[in-house]
C-alpha atoms as a PDB file:
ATOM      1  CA  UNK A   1       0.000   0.000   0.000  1.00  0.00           C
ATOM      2  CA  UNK A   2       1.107   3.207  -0.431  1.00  0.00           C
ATOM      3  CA  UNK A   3       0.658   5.730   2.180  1.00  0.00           C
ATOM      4  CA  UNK A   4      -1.842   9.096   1.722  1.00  0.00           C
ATOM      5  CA  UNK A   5      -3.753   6.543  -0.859  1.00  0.00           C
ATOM      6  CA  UNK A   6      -7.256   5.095   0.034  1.00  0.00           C
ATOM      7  CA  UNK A   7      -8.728   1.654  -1.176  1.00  0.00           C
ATOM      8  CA  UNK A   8     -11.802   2.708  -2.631  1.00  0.00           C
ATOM      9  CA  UNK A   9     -14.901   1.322  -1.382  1.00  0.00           C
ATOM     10  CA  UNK A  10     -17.851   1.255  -4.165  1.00  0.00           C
ATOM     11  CA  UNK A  11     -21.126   3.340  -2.816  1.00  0.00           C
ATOM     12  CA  UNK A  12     -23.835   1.690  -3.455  1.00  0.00           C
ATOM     13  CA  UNK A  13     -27.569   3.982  -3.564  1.00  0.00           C
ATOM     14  CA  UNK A  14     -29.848   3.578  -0.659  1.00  0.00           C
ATOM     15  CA  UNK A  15     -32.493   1.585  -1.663  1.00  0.00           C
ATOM     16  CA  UNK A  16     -36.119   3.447  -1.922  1.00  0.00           C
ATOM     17  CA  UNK A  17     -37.595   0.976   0.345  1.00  0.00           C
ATOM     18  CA  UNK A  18     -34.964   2.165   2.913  1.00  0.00           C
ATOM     19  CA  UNK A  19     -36.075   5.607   2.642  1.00  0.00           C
ATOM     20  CA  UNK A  20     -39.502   5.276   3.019  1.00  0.00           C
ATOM     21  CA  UNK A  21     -39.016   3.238   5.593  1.00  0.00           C
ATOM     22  CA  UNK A  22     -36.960   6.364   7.469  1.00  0.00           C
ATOM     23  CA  UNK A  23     -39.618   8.812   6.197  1.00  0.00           C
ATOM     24  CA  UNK A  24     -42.272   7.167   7.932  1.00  0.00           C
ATOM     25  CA  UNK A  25     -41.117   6.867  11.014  1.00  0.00           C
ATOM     26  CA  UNK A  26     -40.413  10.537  11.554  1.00  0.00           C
ATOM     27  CA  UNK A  27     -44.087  10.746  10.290  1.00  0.00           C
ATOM     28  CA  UNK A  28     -45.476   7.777  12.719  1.00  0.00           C
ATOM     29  CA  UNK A  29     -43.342   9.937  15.625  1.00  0.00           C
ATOM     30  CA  UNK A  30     -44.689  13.680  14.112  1.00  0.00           C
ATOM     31  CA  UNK A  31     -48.333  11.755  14.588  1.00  0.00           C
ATOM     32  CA  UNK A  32     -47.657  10.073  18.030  1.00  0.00           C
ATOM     33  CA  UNK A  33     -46.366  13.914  19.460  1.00  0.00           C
ATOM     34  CA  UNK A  34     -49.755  15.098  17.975  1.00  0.00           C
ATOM     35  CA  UNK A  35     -51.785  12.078  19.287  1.00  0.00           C
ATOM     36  CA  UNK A  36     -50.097  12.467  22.818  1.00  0.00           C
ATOM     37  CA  UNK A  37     -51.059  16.162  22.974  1.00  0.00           C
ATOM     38  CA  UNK A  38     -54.421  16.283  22.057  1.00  0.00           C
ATOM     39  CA  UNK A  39     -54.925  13.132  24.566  1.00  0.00           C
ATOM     40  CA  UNK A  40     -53.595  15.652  27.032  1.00  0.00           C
ATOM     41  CA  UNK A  41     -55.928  18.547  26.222  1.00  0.00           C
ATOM     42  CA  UNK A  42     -58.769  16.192  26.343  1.00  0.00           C
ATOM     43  CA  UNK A  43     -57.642  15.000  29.715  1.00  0.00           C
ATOM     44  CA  UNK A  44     -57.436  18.625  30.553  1.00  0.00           C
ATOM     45  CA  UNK A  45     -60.889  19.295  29.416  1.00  0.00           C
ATOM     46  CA  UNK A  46     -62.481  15.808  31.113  1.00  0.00           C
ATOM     47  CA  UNK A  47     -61.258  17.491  34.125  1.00  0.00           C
ATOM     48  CA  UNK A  48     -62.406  20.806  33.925  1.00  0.00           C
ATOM     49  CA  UNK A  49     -65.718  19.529  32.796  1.00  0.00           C
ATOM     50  CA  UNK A  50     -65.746  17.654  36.065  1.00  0.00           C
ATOM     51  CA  UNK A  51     -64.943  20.555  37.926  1.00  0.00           C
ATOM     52  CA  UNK A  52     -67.579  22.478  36.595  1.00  0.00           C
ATOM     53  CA  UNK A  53     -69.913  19.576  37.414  1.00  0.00           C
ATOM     54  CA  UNK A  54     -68.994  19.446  41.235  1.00  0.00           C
ATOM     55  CA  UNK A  55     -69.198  22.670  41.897  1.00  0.00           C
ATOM     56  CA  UNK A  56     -72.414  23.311  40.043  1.00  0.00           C
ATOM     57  CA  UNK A  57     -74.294  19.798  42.110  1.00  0.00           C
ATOM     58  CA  UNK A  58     -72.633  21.202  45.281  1.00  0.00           C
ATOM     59  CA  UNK A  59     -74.798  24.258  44.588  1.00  0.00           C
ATOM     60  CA  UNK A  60     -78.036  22.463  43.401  1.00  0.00           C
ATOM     61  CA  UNK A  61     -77.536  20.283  46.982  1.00  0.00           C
ATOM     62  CA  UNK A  62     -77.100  24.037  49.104  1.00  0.00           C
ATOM     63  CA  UNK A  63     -80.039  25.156  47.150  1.00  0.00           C
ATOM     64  CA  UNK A  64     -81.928  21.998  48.014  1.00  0.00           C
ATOM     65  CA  UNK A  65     -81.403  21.906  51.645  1.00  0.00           C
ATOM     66  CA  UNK A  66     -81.508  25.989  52.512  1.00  0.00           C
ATOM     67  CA  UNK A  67     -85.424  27.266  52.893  1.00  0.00           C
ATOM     68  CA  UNK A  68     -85.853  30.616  52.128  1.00  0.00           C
ATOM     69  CA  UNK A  69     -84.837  32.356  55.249  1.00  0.00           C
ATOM     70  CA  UNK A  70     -81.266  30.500  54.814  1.00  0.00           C
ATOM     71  CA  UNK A  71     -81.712  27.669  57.005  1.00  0.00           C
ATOM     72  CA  UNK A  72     -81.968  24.302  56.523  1.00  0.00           C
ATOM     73  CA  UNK A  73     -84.924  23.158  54.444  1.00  0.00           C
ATOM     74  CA  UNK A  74     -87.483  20.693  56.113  1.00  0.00           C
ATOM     75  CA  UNK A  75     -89.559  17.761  54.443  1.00  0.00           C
ATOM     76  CA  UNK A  76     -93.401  18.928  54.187  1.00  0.00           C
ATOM     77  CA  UNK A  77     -94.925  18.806  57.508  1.00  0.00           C
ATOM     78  CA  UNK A  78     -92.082  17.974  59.448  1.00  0.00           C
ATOM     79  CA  UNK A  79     -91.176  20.621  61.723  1.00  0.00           C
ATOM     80  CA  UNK A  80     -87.590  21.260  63.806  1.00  0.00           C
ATOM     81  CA  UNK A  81     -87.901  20.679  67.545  1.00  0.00           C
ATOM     82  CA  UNK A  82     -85.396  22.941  70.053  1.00  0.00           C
ATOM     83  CA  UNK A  83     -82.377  20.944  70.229  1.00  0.00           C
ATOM     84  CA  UNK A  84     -83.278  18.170  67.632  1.00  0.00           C
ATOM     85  CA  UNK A  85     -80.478  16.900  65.175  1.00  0.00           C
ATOM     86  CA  UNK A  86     -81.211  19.214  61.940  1.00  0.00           C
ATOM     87  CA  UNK A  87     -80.905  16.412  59.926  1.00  0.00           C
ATOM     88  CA  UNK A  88     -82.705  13.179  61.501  1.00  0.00           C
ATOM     89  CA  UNK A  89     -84.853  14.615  63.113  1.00  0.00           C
ATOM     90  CA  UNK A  90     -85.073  12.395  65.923  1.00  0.00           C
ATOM     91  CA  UNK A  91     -82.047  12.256  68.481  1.00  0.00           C
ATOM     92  CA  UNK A  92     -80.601  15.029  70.358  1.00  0.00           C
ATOM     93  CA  UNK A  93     -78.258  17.145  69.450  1.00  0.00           C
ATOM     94  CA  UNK A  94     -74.941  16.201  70.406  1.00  0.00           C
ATOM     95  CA  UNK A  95     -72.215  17.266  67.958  1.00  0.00           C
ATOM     96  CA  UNK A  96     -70.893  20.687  67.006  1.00  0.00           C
ATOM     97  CA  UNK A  97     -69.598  21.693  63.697  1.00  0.00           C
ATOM     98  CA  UNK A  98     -65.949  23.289  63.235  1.00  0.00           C
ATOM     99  CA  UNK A  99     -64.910  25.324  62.687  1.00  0.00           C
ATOM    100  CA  UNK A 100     -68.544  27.500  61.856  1.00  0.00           C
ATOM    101  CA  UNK A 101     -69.563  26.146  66.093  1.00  0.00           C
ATOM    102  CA  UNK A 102     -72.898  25.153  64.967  1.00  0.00           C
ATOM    103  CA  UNK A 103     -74.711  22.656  67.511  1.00  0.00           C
ATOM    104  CA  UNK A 104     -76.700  20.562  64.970  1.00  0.00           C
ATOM    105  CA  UNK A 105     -76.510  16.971  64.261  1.00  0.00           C
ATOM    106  CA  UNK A 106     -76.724  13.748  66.449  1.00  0.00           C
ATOM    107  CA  UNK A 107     -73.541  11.563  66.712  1.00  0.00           C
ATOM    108  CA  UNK A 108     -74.823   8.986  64.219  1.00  0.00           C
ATOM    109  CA  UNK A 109     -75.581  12.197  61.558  1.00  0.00           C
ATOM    110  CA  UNK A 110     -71.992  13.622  62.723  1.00  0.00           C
ATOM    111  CA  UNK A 111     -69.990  10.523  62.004  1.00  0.00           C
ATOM    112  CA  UNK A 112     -72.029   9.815  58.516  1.00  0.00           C
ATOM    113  CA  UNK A 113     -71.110  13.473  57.742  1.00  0.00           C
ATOM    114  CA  UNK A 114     -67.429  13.472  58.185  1.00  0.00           C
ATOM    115  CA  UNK A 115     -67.115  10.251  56.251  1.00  0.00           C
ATOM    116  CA  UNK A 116     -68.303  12.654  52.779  1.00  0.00           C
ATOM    117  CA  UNK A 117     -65.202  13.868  50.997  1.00  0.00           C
ATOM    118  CA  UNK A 118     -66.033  17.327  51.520  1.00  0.00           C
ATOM    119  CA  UNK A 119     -67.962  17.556  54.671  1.00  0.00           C
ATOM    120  CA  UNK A 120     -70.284  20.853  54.971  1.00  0.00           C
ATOM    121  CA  UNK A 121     -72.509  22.004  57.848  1.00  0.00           C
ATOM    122  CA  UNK A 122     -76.143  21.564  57.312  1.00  0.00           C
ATOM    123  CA  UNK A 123     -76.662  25.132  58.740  1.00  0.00           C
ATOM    124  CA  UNK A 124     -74.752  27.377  57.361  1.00  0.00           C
ATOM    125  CA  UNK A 125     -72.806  25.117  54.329  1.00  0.00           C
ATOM    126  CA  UNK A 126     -69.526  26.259  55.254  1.00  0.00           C
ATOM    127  CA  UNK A 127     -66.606  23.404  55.146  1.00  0.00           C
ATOM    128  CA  UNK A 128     -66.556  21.016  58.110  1.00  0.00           C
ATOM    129  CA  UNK A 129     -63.094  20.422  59.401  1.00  0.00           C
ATOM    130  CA  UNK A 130     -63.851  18.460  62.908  1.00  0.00           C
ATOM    131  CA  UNK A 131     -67.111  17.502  64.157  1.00  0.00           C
ATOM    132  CA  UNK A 132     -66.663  17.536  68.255  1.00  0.00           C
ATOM    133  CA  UNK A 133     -69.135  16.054  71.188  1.00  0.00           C
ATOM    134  CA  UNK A 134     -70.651  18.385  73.828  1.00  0.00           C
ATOM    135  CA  UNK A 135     -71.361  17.147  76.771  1.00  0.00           C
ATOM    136  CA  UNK A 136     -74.496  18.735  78.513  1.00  0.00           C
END
């Protein structure tokens, strides 16, 4: 061999298989990006629609159990007795509401409240963080 001179390989063309082949897999990846994104916005909408959905049966359900005069709404001919749980009906009062301090619901009404994901007084609707006993 003689040095500075270079065995020539022959260069064969790509074939036009090949290159289809490499053009549509940048397309197939261009249409994935696209499919992933729109799958996001979707997501994204699924979500806010859910939002929307929440907030607007949490307001039908404080609609539905305020009367008029902003307390809680009674079944026809029922009427609230002085320290009756607002919600049964029956059993005495025992728990108060935190932090609002209503004195409203019986323990049984208390404990089925606080197991709801957002918990809200039956008097005045505002969030329930604790529910605690009072002893009389």
């Amino acid at each position: 061999r003689r040095s500075g001179v270079r065995d020539e390989v022959p260069v064969e063309p790509i074939p036009e298989y090949v290159v289809d082949y490499t053009r549509d897999q940048a397309q197939l990846r261009e249409e994935l990006e696209r499919d992933k994104l729109q799958q996001r916005e979707m997501e994204e909408r699924d979500i806010a629609t859910e939002s929307r959905l929440v907030v607007a049966n949490g307001e039908r359900e404080e609609t539905s159990l305020m009367d008029q005069n902003g307390g809680p709404a009674l079944a026809k001919g029922a009427s609230l007795k002085e320290g009756e749980c607002v919600v049964c009906l029956d059993a005495a009062r025992t728990h108060l509401m935190h932090p609002c301090g209503h004195l409203s619901m019986c323990e049984t009404c208390a404990g089925a409240l606080m197991e709801k994901v957002l918990p809200k007084c039956p008097i005045c609707r505002q969030d329930v963080d604790s529910v605690v006993k009072v002893w009389r």
